[in-house]
N, C-alpha and C. Protein backbone atom coordinates (compact mmCIF):
# COMPACT_ATOMS: atom_id res chain seq x y z
N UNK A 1 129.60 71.32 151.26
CA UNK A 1 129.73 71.95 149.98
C UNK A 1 128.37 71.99 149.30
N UNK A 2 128.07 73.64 148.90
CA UNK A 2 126.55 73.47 148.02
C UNK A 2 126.85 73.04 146.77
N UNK A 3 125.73 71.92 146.33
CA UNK A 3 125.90 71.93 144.71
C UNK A 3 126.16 72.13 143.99
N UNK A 4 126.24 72.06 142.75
CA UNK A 4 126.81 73.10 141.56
C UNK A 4 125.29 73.25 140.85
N UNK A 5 125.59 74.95 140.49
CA UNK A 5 124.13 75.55 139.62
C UNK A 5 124.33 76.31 138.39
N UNK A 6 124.18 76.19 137.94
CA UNK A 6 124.51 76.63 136.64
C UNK A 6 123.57 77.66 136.50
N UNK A 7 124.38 79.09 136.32
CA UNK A 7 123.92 79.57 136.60
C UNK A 7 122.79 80.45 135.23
N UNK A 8 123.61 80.17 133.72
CA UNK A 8 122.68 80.69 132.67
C UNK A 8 121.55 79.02 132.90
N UNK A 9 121.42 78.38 133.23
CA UNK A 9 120.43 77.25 132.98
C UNK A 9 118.85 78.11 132.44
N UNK A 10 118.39 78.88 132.79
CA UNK A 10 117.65 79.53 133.14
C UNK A 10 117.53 80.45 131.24
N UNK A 11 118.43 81.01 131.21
CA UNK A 11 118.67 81.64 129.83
C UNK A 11 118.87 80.34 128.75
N UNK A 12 119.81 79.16 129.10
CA UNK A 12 119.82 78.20 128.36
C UNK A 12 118.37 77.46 128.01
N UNK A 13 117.67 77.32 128.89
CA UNK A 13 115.82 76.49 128.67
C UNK A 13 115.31 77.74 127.99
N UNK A 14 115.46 79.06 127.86
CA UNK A 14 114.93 80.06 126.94
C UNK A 14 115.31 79.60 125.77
N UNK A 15 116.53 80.07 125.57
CA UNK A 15 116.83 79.21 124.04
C UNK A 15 116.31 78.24 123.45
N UNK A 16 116.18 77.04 124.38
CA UNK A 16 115.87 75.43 123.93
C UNK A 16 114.10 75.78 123.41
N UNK A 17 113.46 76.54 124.37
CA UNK A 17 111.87 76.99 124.27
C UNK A 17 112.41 76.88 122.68
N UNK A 18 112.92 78.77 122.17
CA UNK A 18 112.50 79.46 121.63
C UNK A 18 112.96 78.63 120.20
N UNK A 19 113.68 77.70 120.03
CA UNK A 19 113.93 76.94 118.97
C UNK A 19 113.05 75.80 118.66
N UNK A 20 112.34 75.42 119.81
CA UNK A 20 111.26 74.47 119.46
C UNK A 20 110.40 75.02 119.00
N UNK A 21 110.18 76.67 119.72
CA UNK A 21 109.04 77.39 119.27
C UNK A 21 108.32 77.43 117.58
N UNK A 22 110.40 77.44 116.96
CA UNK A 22 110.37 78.09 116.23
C UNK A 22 110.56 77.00 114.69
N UNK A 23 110.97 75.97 115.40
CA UNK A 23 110.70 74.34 114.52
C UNK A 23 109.57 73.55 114.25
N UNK A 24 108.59 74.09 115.33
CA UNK A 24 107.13 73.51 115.36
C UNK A 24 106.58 74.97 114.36
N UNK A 25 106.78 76.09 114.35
CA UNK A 25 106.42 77.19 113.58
C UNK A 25 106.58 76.74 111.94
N UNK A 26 108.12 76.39 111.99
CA UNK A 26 108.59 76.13 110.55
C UNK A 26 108.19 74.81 109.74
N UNK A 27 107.53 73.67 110.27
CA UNK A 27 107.20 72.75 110.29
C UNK A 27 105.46 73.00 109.48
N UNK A 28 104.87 73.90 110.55
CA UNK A 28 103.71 74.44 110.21
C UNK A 28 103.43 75.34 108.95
N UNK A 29 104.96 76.36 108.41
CA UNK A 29 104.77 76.96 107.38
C UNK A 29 105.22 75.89 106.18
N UNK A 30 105.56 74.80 106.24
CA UNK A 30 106.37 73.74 105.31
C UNK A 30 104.44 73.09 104.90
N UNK A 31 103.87 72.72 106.18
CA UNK A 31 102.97 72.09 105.43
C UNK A 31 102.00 73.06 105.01
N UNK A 32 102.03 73.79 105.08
CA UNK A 32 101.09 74.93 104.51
C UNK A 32 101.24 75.38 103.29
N UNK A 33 102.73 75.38 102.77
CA UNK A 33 103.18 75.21 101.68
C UNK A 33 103.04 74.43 100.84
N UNK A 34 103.30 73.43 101.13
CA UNK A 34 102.70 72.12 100.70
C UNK A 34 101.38 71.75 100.03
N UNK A 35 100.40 72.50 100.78
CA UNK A 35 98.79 72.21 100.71
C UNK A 35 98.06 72.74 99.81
N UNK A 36 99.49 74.50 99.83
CA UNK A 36 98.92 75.34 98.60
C UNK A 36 99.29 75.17 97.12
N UNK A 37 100.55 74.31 97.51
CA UNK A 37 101.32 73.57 96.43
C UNK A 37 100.31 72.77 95.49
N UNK A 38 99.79 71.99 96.09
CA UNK A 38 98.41 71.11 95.67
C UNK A 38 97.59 71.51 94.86
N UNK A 39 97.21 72.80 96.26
CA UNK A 39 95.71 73.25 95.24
C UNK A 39 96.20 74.24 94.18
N UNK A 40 97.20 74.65 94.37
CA UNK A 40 97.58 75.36 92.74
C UNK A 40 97.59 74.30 91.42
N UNK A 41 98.58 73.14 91.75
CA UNK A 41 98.51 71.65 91.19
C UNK A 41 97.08 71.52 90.51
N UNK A 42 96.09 71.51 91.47
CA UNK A 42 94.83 70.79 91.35
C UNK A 42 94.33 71.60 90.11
N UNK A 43 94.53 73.38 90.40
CA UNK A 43 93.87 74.47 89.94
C UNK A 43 94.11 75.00 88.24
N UNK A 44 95.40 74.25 87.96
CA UNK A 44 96.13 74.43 86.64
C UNK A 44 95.44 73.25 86.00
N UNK A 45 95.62 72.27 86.22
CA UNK A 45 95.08 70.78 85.76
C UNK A 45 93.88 70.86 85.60
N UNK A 46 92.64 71.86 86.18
CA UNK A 46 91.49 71.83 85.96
C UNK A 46 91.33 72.69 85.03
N UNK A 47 92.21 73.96 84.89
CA UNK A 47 91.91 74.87 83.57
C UNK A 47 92.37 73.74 82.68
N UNK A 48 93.34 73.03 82.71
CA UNK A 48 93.74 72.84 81.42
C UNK A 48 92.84 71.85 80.59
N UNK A 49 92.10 71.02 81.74
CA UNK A 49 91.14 69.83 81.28
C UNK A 49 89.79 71.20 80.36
N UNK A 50 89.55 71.94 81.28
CA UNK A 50 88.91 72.88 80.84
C UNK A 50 89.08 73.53 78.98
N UNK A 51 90.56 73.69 78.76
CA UNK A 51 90.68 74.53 77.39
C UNK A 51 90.64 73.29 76.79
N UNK A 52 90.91 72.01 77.23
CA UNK A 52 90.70 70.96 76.03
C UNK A 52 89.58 70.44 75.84
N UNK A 53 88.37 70.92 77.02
CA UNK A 53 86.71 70.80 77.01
C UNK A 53 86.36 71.42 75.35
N UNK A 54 86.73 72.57 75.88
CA UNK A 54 86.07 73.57 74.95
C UNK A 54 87.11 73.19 73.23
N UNK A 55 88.03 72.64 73.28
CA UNK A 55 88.65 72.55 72.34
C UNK A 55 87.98 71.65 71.38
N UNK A 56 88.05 70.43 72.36
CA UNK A 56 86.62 69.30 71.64
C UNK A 56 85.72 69.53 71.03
N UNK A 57 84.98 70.24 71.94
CA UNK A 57 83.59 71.07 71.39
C UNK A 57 83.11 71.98 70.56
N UNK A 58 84.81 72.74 70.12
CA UNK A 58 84.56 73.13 69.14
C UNK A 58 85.22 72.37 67.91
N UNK A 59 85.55 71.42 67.68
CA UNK A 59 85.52 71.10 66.74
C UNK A 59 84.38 69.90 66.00
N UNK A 60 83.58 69.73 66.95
CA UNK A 60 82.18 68.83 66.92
C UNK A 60 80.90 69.55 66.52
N UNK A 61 81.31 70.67 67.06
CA UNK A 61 80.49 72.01 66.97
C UNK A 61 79.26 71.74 67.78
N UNK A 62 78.88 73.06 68.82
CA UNK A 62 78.27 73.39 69.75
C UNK A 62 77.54 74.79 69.41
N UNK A 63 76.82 74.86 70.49
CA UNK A 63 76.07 76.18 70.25
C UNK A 63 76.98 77.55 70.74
N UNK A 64 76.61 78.49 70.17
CA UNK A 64 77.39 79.64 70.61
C UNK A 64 77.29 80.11 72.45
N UNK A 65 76.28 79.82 72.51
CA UNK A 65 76.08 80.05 74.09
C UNK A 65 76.93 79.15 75.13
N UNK A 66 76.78 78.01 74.58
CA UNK A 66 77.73 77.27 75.42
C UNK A 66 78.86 77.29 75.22
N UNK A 67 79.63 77.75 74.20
CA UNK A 67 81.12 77.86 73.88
C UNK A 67 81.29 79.60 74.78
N UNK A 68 80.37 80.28 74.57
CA UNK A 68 80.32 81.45 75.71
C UNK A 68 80.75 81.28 77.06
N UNK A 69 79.51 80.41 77.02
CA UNK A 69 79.35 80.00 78.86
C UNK A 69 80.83 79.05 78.85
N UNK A 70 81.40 78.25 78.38
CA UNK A 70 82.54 77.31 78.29
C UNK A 70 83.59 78.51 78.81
N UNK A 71 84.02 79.43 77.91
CA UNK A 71 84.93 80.46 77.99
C UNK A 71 85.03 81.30 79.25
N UNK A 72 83.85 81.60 79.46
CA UNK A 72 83.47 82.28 80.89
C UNK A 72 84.26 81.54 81.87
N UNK A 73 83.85 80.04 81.98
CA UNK A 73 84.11 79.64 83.12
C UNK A 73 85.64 79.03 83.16
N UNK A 74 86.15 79.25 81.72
CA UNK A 74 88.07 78.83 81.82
C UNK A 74 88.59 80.15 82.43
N UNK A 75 87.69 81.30 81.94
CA UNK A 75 88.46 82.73 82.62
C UNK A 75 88.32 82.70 84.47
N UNK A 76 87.02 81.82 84.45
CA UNK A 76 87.09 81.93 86.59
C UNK A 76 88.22 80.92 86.65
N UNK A 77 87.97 79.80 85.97
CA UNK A 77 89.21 78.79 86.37
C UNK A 77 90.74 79.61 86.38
N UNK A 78 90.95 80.23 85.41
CA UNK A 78 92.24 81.17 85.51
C UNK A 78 92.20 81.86 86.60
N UNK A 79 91.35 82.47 86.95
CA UNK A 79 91.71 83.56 87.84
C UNK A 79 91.51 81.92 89.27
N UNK A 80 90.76 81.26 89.49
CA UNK A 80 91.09 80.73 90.29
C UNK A 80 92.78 80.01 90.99
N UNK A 81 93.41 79.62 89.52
CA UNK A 81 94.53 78.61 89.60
C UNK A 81 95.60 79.88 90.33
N UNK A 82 95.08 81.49 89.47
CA UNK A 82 96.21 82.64 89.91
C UNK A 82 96.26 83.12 91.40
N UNK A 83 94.72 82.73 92.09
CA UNK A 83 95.07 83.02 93.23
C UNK A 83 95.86 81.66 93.82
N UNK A 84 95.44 80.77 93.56
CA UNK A 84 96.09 79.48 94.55
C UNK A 84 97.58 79.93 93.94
N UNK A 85 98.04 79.96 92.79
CA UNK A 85 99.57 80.72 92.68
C UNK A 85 100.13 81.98 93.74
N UNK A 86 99.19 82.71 94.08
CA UNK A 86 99.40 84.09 95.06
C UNK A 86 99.84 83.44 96.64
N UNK A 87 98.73 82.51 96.75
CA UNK A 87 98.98 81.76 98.10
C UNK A 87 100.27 81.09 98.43
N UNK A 88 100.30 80.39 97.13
CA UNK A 88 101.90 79.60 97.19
C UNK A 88 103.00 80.26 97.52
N UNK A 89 102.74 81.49 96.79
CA UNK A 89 103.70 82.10 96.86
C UNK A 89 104.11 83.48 98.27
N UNK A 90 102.62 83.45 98.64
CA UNK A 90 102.71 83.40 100.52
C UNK A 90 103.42 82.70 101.21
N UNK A 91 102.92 81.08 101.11
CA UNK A 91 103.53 80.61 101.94
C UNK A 91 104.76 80.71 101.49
N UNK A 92 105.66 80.74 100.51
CA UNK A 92 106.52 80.49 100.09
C UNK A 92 107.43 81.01 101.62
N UNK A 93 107.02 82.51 101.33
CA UNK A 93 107.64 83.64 102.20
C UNK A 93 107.78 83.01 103.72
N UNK A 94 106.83 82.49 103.77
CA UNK A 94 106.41 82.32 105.17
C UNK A 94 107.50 81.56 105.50
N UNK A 95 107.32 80.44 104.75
CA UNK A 95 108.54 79.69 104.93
C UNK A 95 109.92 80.17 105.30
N UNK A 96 110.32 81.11 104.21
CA UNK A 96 111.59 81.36 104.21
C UNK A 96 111.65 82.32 105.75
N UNK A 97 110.91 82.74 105.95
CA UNK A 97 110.48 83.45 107.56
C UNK A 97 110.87 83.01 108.53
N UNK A 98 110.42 81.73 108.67
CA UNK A 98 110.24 80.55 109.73
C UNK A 98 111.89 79.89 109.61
N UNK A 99 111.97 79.82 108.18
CA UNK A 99 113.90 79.27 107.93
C UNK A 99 114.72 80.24 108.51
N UNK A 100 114.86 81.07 108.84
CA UNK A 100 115.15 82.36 109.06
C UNK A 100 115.31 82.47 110.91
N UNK A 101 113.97 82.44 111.29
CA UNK A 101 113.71 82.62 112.65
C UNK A 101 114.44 81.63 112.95
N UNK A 102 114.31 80.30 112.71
CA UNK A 102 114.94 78.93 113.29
C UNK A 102 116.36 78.83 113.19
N UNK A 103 117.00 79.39 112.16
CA UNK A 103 118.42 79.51 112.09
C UNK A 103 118.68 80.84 113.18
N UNK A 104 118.36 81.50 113.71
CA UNK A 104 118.65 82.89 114.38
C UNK A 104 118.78 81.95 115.82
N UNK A 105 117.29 81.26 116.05
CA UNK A 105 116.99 80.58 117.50
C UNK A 105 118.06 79.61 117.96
N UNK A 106 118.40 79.07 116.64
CA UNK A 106 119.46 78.40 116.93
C UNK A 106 121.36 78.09 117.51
């Protein structure tokens, strides 16, 4: 008597691949999420130390140039914190992508 072979085995180790594929994928968009999570974190907290720089300073009173130059650089800090917000909200997607693929693989 020959063995017994199973015969999807072959289609079954595809599956098993394509869910690890797709857990090590989702794993990867989680910490990526995560990282941008941070630096948005980091990026808000620095404007905000920022408007209470300039808040100080003006009530101690400073020169006009530097309350200039102060302002200037809360507007890069804004636009900085908005992109790390844009990213987050990449990965966000990504994530839900990867949640997505892994529930299908599964």
């Amino acid at each position: 008597m020959r063995p017994f072979r199973f015969r999807a085995d072959a289609v079954l180790d595809l599956r098993h691949r394509q869910e690890e594929k797709a857990t090590r994928l989702l794993a990867q968009a989680q910490a990526s999420l995560s990282a941008a999570q941070a630096r948005e974190q980091q990026a808000r907290e620095q404007t905000a130390r920022a408007v209470a720089d300039i808040e100080a300073a003006q009530t101690i009173g400073v020169e006009a140039w530097r309350l200039e130059w102060h302002r200037n650089w809360i507007v890069r800090q804004r636009r900085d914190a908005d992109a790390c917000a844009r990213a987050t909200a990449i990965s966000a997607v990504s994530v839900a992508h990867a949640t997505t693929t892994l529930n299908m693989a599964r």
